[in-house]
N, C-alpha and C. Protein backbone atom coordinates (compact mmCIF):
# COMPACT_ATOMS: atom_id res chain seq x y z
N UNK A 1 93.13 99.16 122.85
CA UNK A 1 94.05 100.22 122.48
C UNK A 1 94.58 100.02 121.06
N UNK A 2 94.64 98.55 120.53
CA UNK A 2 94.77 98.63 119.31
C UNK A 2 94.05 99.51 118.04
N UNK A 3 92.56 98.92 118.29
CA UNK A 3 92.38 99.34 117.27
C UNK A 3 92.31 101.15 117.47
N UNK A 4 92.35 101.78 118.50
CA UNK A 4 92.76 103.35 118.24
C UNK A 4 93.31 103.56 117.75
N UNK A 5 94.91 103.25 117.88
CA UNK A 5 96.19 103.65 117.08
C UNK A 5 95.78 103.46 115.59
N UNK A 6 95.14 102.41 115.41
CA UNK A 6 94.94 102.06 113.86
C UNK A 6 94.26 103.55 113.07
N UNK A 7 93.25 103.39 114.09
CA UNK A 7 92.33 104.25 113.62
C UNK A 7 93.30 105.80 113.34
N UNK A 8 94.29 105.84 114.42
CA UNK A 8 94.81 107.47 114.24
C UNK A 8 95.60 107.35 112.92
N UNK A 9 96.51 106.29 112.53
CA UNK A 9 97.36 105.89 111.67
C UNK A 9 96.21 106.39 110.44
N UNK A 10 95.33 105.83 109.99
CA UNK A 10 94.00 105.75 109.10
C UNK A 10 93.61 107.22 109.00
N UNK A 11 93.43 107.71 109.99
CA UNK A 11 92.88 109.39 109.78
C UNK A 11 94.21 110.24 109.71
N UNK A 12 95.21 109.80 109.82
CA UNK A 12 96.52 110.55 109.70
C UNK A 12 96.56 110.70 107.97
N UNK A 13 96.85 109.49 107.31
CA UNK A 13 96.98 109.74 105.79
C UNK A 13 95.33 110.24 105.55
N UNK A 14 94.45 110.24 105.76
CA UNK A 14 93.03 110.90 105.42
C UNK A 14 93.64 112.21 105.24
N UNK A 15 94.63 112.82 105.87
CA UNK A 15 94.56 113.57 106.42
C UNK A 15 95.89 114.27 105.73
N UNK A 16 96.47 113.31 105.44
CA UNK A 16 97.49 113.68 104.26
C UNK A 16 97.27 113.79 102.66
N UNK A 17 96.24 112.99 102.83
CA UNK A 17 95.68 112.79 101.48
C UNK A 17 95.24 114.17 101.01
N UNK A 18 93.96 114.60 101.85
CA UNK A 18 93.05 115.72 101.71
C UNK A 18 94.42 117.23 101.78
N UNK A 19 94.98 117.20 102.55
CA UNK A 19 96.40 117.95 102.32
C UNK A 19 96.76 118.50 101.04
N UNK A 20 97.33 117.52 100.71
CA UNK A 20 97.81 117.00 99.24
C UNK A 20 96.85 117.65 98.13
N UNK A 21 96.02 117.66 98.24
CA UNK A 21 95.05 117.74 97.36
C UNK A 21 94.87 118.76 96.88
N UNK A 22 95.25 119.61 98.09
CA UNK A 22 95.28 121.14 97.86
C UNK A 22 96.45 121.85 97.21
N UNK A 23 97.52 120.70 96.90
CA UNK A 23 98.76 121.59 96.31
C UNK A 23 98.41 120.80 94.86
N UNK A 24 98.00 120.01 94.68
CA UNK A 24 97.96 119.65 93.30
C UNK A 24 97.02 118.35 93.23
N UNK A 25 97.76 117.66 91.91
CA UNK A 25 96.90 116.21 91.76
C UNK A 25 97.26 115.29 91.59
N UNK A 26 98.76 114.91 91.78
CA UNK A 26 99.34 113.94 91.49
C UNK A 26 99.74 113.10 93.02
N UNK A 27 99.95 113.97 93.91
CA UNK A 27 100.57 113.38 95.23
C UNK A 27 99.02 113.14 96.16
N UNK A 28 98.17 113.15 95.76
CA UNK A 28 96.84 112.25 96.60
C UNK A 28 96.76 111.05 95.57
N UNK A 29 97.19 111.37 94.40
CA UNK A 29 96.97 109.75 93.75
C UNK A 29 97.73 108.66 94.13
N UNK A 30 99.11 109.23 94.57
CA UNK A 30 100.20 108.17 95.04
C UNK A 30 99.84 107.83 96.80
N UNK A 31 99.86 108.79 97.22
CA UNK A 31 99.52 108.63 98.90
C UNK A 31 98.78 107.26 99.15
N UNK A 32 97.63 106.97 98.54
CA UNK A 32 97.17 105.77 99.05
C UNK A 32 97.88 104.23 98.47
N UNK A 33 99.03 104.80 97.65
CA UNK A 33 99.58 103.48 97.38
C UNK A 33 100.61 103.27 98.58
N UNK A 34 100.65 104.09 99.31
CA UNK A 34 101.31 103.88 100.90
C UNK A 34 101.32 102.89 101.47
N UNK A 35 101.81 101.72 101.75
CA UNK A 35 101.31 100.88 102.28
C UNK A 35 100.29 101.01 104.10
N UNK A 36 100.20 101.97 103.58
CA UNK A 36 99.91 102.21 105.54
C UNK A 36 98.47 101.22 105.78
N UNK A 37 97.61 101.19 105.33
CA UNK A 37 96.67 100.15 105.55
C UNK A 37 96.96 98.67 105.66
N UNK A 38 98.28 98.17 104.93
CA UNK A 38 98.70 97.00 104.60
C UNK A 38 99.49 96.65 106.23
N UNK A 39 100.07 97.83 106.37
CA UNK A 39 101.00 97.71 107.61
C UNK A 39 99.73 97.78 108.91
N UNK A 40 98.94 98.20 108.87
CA UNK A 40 98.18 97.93 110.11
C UNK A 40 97.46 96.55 109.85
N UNK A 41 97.26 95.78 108.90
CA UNK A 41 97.07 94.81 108.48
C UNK A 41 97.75 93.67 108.81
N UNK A 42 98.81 93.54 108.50
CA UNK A 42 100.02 92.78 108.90
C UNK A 42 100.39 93.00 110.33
N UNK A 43 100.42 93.94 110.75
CA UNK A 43 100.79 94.10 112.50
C UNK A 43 99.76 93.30 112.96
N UNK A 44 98.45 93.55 112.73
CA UNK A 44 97.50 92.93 113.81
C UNK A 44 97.24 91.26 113.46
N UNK A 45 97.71 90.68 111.99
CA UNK A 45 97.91 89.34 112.10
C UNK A 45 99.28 88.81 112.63
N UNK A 46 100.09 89.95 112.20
CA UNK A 46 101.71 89.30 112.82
C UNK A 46 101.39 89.30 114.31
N UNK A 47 100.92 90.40 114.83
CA UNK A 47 100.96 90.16 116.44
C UNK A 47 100.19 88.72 117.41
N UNK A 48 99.36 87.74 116.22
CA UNK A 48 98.89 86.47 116.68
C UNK A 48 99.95 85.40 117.12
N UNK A 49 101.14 86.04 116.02
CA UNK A 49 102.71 84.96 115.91
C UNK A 49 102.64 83.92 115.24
N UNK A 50 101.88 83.47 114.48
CA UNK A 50 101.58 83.31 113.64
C UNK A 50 102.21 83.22 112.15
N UNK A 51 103.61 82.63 111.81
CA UNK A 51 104.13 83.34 110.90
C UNK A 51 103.32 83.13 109.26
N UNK A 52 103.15 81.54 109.37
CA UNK A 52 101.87 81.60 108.12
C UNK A 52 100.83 81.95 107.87
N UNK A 53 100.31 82.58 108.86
CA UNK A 53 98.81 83.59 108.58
C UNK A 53 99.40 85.10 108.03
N UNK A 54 100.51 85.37 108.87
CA UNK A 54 101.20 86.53 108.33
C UNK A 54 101.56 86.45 106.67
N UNK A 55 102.23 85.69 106.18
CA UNK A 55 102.48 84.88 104.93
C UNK A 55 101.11 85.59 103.75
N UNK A 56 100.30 84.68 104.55
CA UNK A 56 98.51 84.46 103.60
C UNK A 56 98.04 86.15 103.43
N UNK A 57 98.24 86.27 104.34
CA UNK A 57 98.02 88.37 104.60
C UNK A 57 98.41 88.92 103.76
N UNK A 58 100.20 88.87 103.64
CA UNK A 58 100.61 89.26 102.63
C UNK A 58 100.54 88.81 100.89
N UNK A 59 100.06 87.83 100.64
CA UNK A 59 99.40 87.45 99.64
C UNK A 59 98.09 87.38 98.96
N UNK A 60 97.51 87.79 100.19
CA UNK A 60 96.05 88.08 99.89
C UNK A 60 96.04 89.81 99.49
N UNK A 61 96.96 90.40 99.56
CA UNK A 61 97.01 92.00 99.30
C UNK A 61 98.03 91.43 98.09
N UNK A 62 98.64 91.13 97.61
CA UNK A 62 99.13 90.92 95.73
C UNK A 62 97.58 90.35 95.35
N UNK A 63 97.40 89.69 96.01
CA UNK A 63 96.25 89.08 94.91
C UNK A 63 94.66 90.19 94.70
N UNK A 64 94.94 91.58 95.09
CA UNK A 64 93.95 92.52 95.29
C UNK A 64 94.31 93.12 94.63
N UNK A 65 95.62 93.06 94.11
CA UNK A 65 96.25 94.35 93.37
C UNK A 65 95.33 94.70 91.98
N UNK A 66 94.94 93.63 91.39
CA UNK A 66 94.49 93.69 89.68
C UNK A 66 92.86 94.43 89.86
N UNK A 67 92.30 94.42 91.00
CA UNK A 67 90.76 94.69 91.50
C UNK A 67 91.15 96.07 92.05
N UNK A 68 92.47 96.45 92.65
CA UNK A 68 92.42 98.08 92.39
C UNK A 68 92.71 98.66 91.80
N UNK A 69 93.67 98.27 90.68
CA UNK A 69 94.03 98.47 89.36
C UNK A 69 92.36 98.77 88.51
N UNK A 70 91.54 97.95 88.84
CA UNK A 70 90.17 97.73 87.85
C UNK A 70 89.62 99.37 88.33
N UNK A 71 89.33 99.14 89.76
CA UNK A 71 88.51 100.56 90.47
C UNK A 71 88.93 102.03 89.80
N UNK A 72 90.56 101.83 89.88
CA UNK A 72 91.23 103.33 89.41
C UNK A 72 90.86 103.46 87.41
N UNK A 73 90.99 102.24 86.68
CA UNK A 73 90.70 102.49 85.60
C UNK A 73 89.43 102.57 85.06
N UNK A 74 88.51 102.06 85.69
CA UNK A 74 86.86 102.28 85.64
C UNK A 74 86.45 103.90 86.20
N UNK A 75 87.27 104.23 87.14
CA UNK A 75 87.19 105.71 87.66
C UNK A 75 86.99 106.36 86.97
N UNK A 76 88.57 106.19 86.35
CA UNK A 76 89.37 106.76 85.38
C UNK A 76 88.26 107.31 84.27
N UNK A 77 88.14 106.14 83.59
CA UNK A 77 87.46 106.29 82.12
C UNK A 77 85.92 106.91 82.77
N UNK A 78 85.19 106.48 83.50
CA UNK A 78 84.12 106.83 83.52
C UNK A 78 83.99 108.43 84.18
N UNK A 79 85.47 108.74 84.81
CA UNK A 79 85.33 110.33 85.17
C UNK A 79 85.16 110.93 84.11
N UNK A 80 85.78 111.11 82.67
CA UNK A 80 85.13 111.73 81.96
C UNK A 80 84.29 111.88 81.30
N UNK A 81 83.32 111.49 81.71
CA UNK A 81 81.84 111.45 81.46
C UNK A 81 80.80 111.87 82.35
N UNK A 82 81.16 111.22 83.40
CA UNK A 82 80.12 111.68 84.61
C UNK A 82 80.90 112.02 85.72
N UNK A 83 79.28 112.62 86.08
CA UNK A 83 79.70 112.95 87.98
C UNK A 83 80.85 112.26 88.59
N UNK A 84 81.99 112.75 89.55
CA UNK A 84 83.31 112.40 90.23
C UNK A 84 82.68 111.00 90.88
N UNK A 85 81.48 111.15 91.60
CA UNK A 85 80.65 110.81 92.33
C UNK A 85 80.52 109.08 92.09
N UNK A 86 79.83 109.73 90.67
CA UNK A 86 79.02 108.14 90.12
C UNK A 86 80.45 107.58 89.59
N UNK A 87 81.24 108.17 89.34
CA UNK A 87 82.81 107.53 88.46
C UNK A 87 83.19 106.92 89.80
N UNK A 88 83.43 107.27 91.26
CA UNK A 88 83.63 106.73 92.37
C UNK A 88 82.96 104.83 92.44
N UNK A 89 81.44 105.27 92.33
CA UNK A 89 80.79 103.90 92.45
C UNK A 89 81.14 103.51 91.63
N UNK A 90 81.17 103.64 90.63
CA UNK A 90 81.49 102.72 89.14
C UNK A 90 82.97 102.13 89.30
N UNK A 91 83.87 102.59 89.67
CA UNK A 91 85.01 102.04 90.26
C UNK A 91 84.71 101.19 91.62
N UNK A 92 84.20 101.64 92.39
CA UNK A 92 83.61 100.63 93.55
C UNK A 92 83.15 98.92 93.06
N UNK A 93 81.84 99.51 92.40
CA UNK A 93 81.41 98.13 91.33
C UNK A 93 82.41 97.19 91.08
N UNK A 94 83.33 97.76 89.88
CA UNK A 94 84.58 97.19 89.15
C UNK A 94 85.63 96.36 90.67
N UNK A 95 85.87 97.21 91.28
CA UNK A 95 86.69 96.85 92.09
C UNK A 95 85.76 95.54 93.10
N UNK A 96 84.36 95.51 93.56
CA UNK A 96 83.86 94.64 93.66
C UNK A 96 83.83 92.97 93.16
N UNK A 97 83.84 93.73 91.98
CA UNK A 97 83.45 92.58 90.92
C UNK A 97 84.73 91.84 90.34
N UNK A 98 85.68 92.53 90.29
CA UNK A 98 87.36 91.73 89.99
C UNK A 98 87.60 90.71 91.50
N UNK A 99 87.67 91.31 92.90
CA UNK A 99 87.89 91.21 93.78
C UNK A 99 86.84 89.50 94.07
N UNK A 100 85.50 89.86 94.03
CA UNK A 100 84.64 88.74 94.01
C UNK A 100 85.36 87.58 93.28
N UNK A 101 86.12 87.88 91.65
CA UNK A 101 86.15 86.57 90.53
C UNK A 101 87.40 86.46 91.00
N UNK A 102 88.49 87.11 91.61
CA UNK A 102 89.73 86.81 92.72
C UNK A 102 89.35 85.35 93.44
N UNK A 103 88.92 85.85 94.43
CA UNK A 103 88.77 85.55 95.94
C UNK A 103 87.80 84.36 95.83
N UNK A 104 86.64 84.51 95.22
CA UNK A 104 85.83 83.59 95.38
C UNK A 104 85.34 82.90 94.15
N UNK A 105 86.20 83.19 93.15
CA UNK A 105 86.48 82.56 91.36
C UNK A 105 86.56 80.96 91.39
N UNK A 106 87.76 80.67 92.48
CA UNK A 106 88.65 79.38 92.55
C UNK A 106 87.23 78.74 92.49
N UNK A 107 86.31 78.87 93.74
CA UNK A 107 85.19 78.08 94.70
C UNK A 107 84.14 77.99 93.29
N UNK A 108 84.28 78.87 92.91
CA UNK A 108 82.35 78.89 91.89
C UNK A 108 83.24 77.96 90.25
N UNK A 109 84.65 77.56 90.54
CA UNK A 109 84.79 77.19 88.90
C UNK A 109 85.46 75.57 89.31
């Protein structure tokens, strides 16, 4: 039953997002800084009891921040040039590739 609720929580802002979208362009850009993914995140490690895994959770989402920062400004710049599409992957990439020299930087240096 967990992961349903998650899932409705998840298609709820989908769902606000796509909303949004239709009155303008500024309030789908903010919507996903919602924490709502973070909070279904944290519930399902807090609910182990666990208080230092909870801790690591929440620090492992600051330490993501600069790799979605990368995605939105690779978007960014490369939307005006190309397809919404390919500016999507190209932010995907970026956000890949910060996220990788994050997470798994410490291990390879």
């Amino acid at each position: 039953m967990d992961v349903i609720w998650k899932g409705v929580v998840g298609g709820l802002v989908t769902v606000a997002i796509v909303l949004a979208s239709r009155r303008g362009n500024v309030l789908p850009g903010i919507l996903p800084l919602a924490p709502t993914f973070a909070i279904i995140a944290l519930f399902a490690v807090g609910a182990k009891g666990e208080a230092g895994a909870f801790r690591e959770t929440c620090l492992a989402g600051l330490r993501a921040i600069p790799a979605y920062l990368a995605f939105l400004g690779v978007a960014w710049w490369l939307g005006g040039s190309l397809d919404f599409r390919l500016a999507i992957v190209g932010g995907l990439a970026a956000w890949l590739a910060v996220a990788l020299l994050i997470f798994m930087g410490p291990r390879w240096f």
